[in-house]
Protein backbone atom coordinates (compact mmCIF):
# COMPACT_ATOMS: atom_id res chain seq x y z
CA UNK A 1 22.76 21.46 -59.99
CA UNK A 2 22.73 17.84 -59.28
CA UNK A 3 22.58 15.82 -56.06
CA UNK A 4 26.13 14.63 -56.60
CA UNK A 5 27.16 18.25 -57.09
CA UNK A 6 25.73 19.52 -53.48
CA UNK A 7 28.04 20.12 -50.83
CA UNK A 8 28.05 22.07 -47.62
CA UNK A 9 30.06 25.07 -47.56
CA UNK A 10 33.79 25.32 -46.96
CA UNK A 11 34.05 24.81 -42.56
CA UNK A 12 30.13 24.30 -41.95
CA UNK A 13 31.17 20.71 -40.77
CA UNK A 14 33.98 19.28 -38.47
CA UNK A 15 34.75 16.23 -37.63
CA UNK A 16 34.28 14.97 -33.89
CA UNK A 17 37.49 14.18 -31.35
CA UNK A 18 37.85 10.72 -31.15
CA UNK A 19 39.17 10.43 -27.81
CA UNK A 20 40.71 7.61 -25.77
CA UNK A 21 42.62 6.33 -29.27
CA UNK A 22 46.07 5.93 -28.29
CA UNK A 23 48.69 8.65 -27.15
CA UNK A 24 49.06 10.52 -30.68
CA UNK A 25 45.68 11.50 -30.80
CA UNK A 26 46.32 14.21 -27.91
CA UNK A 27 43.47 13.08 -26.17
CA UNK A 28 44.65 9.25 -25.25
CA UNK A 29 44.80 7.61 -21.92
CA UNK A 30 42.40 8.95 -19.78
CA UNK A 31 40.11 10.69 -22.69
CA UNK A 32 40.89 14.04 -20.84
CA UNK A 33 39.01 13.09 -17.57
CA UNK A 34 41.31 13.44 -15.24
CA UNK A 35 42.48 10.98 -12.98
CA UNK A 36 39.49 8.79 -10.88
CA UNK A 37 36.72 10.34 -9.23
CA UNK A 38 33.14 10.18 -9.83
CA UNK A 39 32.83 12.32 -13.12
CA UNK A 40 35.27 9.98 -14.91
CA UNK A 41 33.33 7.14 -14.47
CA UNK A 42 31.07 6.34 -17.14
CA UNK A 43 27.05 7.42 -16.90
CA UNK A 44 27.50 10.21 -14.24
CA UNK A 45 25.80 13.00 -14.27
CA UNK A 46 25.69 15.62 -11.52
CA UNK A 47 22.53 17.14 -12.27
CA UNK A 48 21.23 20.69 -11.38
CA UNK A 49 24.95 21.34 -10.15
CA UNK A 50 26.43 24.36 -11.59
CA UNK A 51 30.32 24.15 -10.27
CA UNK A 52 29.54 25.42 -6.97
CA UNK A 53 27.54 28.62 -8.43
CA UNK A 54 24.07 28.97 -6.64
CA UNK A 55 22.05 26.57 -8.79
CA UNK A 56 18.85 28.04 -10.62
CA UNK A 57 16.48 26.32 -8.71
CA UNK A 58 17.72 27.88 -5.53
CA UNK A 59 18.04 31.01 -6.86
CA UNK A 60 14.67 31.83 -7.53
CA UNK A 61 12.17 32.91 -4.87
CA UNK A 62 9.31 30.67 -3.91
CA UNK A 63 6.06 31.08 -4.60
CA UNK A 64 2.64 30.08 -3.76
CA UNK A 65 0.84 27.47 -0.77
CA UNK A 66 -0.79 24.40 -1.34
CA UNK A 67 -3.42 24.41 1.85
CA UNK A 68 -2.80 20.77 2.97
CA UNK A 69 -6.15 20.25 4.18
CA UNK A 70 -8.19 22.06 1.46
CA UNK A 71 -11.77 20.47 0.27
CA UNK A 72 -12.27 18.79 -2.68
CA UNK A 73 -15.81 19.54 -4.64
CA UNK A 74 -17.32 17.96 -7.42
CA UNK A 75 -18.63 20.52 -9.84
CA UNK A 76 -21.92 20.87 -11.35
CA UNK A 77 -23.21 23.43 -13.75
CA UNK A 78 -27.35 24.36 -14.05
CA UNK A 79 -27.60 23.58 -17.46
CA UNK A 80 -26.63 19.89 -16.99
CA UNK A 81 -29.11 19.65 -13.83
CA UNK A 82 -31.54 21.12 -16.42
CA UNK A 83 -30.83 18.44 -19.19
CA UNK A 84 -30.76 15.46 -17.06
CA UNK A 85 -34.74 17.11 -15.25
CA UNK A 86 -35.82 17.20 -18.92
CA UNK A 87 -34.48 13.80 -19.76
CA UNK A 88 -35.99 12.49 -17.10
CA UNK A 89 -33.09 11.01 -15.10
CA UNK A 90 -33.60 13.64 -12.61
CA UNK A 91 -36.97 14.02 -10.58
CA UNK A 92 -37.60 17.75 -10.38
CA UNK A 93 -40.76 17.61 -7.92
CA UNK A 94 -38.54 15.55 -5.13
CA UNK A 95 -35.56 17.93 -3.72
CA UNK A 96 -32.40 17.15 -5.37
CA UNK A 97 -29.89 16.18 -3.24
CA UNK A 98 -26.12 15.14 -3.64
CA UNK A 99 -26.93 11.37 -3.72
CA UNK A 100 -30.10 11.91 -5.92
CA UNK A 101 -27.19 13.63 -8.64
CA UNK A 102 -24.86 10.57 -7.91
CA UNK A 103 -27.61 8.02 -8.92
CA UNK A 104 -28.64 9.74 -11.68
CA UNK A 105 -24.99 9.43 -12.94
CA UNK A 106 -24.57 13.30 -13.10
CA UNK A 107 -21.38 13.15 -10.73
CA UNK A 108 -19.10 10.11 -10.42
CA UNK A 109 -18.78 10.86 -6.59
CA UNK A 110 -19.29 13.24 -4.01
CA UNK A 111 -15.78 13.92 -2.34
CA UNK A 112 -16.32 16.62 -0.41
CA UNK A 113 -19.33 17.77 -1.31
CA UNK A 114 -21.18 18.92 -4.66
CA UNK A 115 -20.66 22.50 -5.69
CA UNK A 116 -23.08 24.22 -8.94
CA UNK A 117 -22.16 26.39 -10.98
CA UNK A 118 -24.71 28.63 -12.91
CA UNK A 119 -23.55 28.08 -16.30
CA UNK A 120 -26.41 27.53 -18.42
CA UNK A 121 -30.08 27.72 -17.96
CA UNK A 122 -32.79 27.02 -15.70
CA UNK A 123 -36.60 27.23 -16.69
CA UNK A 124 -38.08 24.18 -14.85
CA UNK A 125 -38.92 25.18 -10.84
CA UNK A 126 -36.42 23.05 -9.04
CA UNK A 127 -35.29 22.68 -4.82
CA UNK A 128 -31.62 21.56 -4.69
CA UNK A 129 -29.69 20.87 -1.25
CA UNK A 130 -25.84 20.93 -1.81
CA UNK A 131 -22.87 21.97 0.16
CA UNK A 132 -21.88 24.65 -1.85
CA UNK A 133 -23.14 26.98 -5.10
CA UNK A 134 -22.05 30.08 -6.57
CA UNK A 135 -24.61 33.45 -5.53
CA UNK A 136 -25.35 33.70 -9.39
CA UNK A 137 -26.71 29.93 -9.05
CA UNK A 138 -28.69 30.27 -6.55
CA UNK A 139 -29.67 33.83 -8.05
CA UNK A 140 -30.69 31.79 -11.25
CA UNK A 141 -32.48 29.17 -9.59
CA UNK A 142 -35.00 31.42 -7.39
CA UNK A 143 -35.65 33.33 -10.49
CA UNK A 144 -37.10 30.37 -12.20
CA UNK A 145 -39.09 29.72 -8.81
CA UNK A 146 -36.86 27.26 -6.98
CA UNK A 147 -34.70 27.02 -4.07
CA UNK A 148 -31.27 26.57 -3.81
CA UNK A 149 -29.89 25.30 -0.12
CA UNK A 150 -27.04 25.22 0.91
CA UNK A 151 -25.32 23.39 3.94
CA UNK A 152 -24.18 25.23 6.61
CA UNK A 153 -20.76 23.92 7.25
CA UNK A 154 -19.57 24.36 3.74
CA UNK A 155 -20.57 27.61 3.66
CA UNK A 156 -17.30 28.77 6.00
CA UNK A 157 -15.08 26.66 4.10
C-alpha cells in the first residue's frame, strides 16, 4: 500500500450542491429560498424556533428560586484561623473579630458577614465573634477551651 494508492471507498464522499449557478444546475435563481422574506436574506438565523413546534426551552418545566435578597458570607475554615494564630498574624489572647481577620489578610472582605467552617484543627484556646459558624465549629472551638460567638441577627438568617 502506498499513499498514492489510498482512496476512500466507492460513495463515502459526495460532492456539495453548488447552488445559485445558473438555471441548469436545478438549483439557480433564487438558490431554492423561495421568494423574499427574512430567511432568504443572507446571515439570518431564527434561533431556538422549531417551525411553530413548542420550542425545547419552553417545554421543559422550571426549576429552582434564586432568593433575591439572600446574604452573602465570606467563608473561613478553623484550620486557617489556626495557621495564621501560629504564624503570628493573628493575636489569639485579643477576641478575634471580623475586622481583626480582614487585617490580618485572612478574608479579602466582609460582605455580609464572616461565616467558619470547622475544617481543620484547633489546639490553641481562642474567643472569636462572627456572624455566623457551623455547630461543629463552635463544638471544636469550646473543646480546645475557647468561645465561639455568634451575632444575633445572623443567626435567623
Amino acid at each position: 500500500m502506498k499513499l498514492h494508492e489510498l482512496h476512500d471507498n466507492p460513495g463515502a464522499t459526495k460532492k456539495a450542491k453548488r447552488v445559485a449557478r445558473g438555471p441548469g444546475s436545478g438549483k439557480g435563481k433564487m438558490a431554492g429560498r423561495g421568494i423574499k422574506g427574512q430567511k432568504s436574506r443572507s446571515g439570518v438565523a431564527i434561533n431556538a424556533y422549531e417551525g411553530g413546534q413548542m420550542p425545547l426551552y419552553q417545554r421543559l418545566p422550571k426549576r429552582g428560586f434564586n432568593k433575591p435578597n439572600r446574604k452573602k458570607f465570606a467563608v473561613v475554615n478553623l484550620g486557617l484561623i489556626a495557621k495564621f494564630v501560629e504564624a503570628g498574624k493573628i493575636d489569639a489572647s485579643a477576641e478575634i473579630t471580623e475586622d481583626a481577620l480582614v487585617a490580618s489578610g485572612l478574608v479579602r472582605r466582609k460582605l455580609d458577614g464572616v461565616r467558619v467552617l470547622a475544617k481543620g484543627e484547633v489546639t490553641t484556646k481562642l474567643n472569636i465573634a462572627v456572624t455566623g459558624a457551623s455547630r461543629a465549629a463552635i463544638d471544636a472551638v469550646e473543646k480546645a477551651g475557647g468561645k465561639l460567638t455568634v451575632a444575633q441577627d445572623a443567626a435567623a438568617a
